[in-house]
Structures are given as structure tokens and as C-alpha cells.
C-alpha atoms as a PDB file:
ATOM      1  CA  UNK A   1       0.000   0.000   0.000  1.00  0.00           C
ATOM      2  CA  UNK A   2       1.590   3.212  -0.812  1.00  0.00           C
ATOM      3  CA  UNK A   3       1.456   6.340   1.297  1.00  0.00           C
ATOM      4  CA  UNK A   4      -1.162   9.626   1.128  1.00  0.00           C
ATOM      5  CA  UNK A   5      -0.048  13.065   1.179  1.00  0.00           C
ATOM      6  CA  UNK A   6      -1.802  15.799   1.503  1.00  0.00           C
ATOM      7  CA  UNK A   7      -1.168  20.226   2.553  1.00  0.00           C
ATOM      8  CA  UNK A   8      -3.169  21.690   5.318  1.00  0.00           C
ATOM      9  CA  UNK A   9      -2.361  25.079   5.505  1.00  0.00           C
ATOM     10  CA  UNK A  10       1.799  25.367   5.941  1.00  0.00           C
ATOM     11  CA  UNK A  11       2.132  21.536   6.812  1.00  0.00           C
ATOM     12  CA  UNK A  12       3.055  18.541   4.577  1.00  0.00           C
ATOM     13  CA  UNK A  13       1.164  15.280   5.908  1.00  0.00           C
ATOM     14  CA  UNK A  14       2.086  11.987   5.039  1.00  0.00           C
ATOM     15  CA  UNK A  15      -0.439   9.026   6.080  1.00  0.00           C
ATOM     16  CA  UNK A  16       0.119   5.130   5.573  1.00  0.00           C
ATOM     17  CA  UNK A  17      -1.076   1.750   7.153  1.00  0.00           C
ATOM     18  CA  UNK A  18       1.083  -0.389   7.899  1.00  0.00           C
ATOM     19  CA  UNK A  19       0.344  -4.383   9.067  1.00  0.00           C
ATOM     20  CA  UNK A  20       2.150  -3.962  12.399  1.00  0.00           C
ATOM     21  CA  UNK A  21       1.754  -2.849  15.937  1.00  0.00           C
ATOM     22  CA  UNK A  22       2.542   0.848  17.126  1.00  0.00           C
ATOM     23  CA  UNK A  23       4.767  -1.059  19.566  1.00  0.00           C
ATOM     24  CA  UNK A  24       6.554  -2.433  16.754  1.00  0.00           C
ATOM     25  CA  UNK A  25       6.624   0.969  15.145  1.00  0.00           C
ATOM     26  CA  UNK A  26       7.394   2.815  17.836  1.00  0.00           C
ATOM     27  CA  UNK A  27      10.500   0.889  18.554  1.00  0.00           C
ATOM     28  CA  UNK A  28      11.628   1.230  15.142  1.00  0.00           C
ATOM     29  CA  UNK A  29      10.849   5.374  15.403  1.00  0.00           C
ATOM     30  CA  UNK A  30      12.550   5.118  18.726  1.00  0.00           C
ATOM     31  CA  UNK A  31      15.727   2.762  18.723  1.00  0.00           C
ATOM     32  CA  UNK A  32      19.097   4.741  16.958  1.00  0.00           C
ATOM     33  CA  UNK A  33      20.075   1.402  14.808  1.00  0.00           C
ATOM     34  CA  UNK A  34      16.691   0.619  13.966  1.00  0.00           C
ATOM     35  CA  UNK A  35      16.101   4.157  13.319  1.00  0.00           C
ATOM     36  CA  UNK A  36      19.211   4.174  10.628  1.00  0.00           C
ATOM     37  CA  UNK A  37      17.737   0.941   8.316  1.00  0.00           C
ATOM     38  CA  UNK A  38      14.535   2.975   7.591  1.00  0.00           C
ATOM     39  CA  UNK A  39      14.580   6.808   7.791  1.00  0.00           C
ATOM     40  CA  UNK A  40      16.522   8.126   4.668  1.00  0.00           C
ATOM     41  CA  UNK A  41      15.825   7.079   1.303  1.00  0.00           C
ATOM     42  CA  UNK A  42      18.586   4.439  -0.131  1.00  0.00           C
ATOM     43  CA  UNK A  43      21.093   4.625  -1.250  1.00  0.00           C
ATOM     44  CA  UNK A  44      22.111   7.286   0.703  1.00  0.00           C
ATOM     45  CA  UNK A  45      22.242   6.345   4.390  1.00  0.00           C
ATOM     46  CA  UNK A  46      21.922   7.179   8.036  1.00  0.00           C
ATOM     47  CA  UNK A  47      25.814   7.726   9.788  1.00  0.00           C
ATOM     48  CA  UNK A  48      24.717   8.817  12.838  1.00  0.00           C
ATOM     49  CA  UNK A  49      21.379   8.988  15.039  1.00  0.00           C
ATOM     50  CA  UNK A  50      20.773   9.441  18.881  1.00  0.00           C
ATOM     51  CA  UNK A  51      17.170   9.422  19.613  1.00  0.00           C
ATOM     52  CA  UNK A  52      16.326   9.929  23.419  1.00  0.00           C
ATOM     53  CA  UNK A  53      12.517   9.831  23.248  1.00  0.00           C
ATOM     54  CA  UNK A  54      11.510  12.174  26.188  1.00  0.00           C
ATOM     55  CA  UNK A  55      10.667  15.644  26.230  1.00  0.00           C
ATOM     56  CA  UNK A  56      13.912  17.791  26.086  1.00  0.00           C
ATOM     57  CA  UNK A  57      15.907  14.481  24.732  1.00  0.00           C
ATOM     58  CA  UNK A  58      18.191  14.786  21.372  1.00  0.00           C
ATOM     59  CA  UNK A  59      16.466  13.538  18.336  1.00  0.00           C
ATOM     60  CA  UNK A  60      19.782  13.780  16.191  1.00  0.00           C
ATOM     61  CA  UNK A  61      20.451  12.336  12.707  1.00  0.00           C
ATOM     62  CA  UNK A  62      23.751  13.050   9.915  1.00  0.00           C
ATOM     63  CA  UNK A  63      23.085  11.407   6.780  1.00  0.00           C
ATOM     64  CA  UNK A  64      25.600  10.762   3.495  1.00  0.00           C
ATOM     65  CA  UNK A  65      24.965   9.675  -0.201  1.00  0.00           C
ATOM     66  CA  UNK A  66      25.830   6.962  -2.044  1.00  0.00           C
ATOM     67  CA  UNK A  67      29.102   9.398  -3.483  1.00  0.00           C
ATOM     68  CA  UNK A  68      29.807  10.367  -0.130  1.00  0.00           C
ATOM     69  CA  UNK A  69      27.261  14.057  -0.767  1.00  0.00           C
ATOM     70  CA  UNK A  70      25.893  15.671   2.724  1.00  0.00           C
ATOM     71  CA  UNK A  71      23.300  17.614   0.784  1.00  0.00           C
ATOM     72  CA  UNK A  72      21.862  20.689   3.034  1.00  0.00           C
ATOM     73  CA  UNK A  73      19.416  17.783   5.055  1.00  0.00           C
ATOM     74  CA  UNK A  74      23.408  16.460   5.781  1.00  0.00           C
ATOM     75  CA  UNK A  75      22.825  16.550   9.757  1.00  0.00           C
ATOM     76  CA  UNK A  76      20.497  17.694  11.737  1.00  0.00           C
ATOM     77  CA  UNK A  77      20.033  17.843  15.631  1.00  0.00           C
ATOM     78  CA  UNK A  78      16.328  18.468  17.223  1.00  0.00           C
ATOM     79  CA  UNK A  79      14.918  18.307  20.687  1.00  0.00           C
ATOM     80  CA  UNK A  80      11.998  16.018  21.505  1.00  0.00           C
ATOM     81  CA  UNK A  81       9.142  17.796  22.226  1.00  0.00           C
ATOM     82  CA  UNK A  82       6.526  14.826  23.129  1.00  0.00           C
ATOM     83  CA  UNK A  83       7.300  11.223  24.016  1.00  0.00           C
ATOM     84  CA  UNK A  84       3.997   9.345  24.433  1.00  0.00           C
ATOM     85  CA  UNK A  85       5.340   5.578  23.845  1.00  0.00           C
ATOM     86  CA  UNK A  86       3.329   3.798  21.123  1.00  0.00           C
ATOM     87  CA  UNK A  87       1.185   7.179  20.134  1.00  0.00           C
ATOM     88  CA  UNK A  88       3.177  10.372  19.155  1.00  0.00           C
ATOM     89  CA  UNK A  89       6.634  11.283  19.025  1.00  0.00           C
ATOM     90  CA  UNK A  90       7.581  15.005  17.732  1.00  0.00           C
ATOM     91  CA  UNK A  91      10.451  16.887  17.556  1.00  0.00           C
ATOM     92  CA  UNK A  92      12.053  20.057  16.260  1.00  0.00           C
ATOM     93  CA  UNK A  93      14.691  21.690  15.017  1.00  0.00           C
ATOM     94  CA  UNK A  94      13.970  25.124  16.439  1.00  0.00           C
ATOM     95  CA  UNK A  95      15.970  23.925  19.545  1.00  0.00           C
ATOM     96  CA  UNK A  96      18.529  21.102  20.049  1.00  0.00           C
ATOM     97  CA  UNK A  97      18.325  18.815  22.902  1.00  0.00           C
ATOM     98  CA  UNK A  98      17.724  20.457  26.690  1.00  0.00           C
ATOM     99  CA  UNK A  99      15.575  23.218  24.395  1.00  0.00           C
ATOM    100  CA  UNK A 100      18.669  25.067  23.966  1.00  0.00           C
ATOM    101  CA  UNK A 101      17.581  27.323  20.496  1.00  0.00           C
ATOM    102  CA  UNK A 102      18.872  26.365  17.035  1.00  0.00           C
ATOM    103  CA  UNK A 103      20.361  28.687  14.700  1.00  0.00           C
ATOM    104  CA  UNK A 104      18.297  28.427  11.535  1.00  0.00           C
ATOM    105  CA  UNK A 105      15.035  26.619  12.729  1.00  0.00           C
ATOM    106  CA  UNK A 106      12.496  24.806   9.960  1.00  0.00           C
ATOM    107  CA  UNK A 107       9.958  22.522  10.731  1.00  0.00           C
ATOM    108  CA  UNK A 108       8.053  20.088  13.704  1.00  0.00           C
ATOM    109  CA  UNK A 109       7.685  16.706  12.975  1.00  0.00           C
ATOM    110  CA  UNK A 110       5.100  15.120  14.313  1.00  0.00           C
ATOM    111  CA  UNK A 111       4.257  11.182  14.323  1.00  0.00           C
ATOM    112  CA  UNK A 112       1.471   9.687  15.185  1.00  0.00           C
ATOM    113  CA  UNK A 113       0.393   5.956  15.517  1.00  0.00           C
ATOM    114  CA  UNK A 114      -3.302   4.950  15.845  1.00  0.00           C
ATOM    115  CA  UNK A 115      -4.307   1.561  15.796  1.00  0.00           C
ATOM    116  CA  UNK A 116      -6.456   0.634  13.118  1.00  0.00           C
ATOM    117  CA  UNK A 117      -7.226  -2.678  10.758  1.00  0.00           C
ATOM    118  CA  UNK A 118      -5.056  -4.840  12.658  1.00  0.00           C
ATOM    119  CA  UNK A 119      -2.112  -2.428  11.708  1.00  0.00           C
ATOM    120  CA  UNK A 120      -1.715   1.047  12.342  1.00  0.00           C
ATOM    121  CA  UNK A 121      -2.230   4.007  10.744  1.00  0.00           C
ATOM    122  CA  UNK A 122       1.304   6.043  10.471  1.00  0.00           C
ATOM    123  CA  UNK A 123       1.262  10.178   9.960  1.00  0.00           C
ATOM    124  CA  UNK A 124       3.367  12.217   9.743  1.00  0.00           C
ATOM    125  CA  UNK A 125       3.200  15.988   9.774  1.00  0.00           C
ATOM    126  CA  UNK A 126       5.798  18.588   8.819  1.00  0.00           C
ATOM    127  CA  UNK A 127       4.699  21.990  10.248  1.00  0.00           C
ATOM    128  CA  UNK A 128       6.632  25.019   8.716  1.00  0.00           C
ATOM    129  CA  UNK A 129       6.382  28.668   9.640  1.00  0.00           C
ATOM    130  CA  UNK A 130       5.394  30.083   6.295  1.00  0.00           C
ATOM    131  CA  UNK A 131       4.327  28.786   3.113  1.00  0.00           C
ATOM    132  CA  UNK A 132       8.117  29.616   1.795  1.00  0.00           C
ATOM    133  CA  UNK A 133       9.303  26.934   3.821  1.00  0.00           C
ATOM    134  CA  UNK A 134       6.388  24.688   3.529  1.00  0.00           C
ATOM    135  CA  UNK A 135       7.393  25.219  -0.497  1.00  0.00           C
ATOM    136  CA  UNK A 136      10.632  24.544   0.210  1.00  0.00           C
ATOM    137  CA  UNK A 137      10.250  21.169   1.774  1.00  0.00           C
ATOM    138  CA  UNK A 138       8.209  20.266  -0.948  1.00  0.00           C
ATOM    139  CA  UNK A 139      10.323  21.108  -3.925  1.00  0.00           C
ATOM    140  CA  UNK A 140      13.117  18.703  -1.632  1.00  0.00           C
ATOM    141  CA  UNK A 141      10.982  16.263  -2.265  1.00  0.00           C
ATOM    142  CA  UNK A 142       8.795  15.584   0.562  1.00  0.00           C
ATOM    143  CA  UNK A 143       6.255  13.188  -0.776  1.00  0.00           C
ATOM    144  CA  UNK A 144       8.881  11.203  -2.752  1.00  0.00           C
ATOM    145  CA  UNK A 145      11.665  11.390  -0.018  1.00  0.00           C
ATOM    146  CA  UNK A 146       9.132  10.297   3.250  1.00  0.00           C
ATOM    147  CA  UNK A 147       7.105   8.571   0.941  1.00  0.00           C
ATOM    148  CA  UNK A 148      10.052   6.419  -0.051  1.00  0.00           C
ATOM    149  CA  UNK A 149      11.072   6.376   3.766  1.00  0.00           C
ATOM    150  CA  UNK A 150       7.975   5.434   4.889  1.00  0.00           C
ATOM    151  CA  UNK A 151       7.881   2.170   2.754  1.00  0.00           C
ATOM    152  CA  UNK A 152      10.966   1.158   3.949  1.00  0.00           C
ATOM    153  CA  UNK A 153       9.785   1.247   7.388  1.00  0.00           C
ATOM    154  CA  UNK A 154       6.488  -1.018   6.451  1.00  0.00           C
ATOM    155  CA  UNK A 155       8.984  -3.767   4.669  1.00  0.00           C
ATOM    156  CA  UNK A 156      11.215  -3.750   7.824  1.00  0.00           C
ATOM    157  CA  UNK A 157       8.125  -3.659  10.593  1.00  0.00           C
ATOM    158  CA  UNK A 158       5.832  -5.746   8.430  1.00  0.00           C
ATOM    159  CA  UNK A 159       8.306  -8.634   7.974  1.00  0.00           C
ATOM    160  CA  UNK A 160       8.312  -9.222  12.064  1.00  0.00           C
END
């Protein structure tokens, strides 16, 4: 099943089911090496990722290309905002971890996971300031990039 995405306003949402639990989900949201097999599009690949899944905790990721490119989305460190195991993670990049402010701040994330069909129904929500950045994010490649993302986290939850 492929993913949904839709604008509301200045936020990107991206909306899948997938045939697993949100416990299974969560932990692979939540655990760093689990976290790195799913969450970039391959080939290009996750070199470093420290999620601590409580409000104030680091929600840090650096990512490389298959030629060794760092594009602009190269590394990034947020702060958890919520932490409700199994239900909602989101995070920023406003602030790094402890809320101490980021330089150049440009979008919440924030995940939810509702049970539904025997599986559970995965969105995702980009919230942006302005509909520049909102743009922005979309010309990157939002739908195609979490999109792509998104189904690699259904073939590595669903095959548990």
C-alpha cells in the first residue's frame, strides 16, 4: 500500500497503514540502529542517530549519499518535544536537545500511531512557519523522499 499526502495550511502530511503494531513501530521510530535501516531514502544512508525519546531528549540524525554528498538535510540535531510511547513522538529543530535554540530553525515533525485494521495508521506531519518553507520542503521532495522512507519502514516492521 503506498502512502497519502496531503497540505493543510503550511504543513506537509504523510499518512500510511502499515500491518504492524505501534509497539513495533514505535521501537523502530525510537531505537538509533533501527532508526538508521529505515529513515533516509537508499542509497544514501543514516551515519549517525541518537534518539532519546523524552521531552527535552536529542532527536539527532547526519546522513551521506551513495558518493559520499551531505546535501543541506546532511545533519540535523532536534529536541523532543513529546514522548507518548506507542502514540506520538515530535520533535524540532527550532531547539537542540535540553531546548537550547537552534540557529536556523524549519519545521516540527510530528508522528502519530493509531491503531487501526489490525495495523496502524502512520502520519506524519511537517509543520513550517510560512508557506516559503512549507514550499521549500516540498520542492526537496517531501512526498517522494518520506514517501520512499515510509515504505521502507512497512517492509522492515511488516516482515516481524
Amino acid at each position: 500500500m503506498k502512502s497519502t499526502t496531503t497540505v493543510d495550511g503550511n504543513d506537509l502530511i504523510i499518512t500510511r497503514h502499515i500491518a504492524a503494531s505501534p509497539e513495533r513501530i514505535w521501537r523502530a521510530l525510537t531505537d538509533a540502529d533501527e532508526l538508521k535501516e529505515w529513515f533516509v531514502p537508499k542509497p544514501w544512508r543514516i551515519t549517525k542517530a541518537v534518539i532519546e525519546a523524552r521531552p527535552g531528549g536529542r532527536f539527532v540524525t547526519a546522513m551521506v549519499g551513495p558518493n559520499g554528498e551531505n546535501e543541506e538535510c546532511g545533519a540535523s540535531e532536534g529536541c523532543v518535544l513529546v514522548a507518548e510511547p506507542n502514540r506520538r513522538i515530535a520533535w524540532t529543530d527550532a531547539m537542540s536537545g535540553g531546548y537550547r535554540p537552534n540557529e536556523k530553525p524549519f519545521m516540527t515533525a510530528i508522528i502519530t500511531l493509531e491503531p487501526s485494521g489490525g495495523g496502524t495508521t502512520y502520519t506524519a506531519r511537517a509543520l513550517h512557519k510560512d508557506a516559503a518553507d512549507r514550499d521549500r520542503h516540498s520542492e526537496m521532495g517531501f512526498a517522494e523522499g518520506w514517501g520512499t522512507c515510509l515504505e521502507q519502514l512497512a517492509e522492515r516492521v511488516e516482515a516481524d
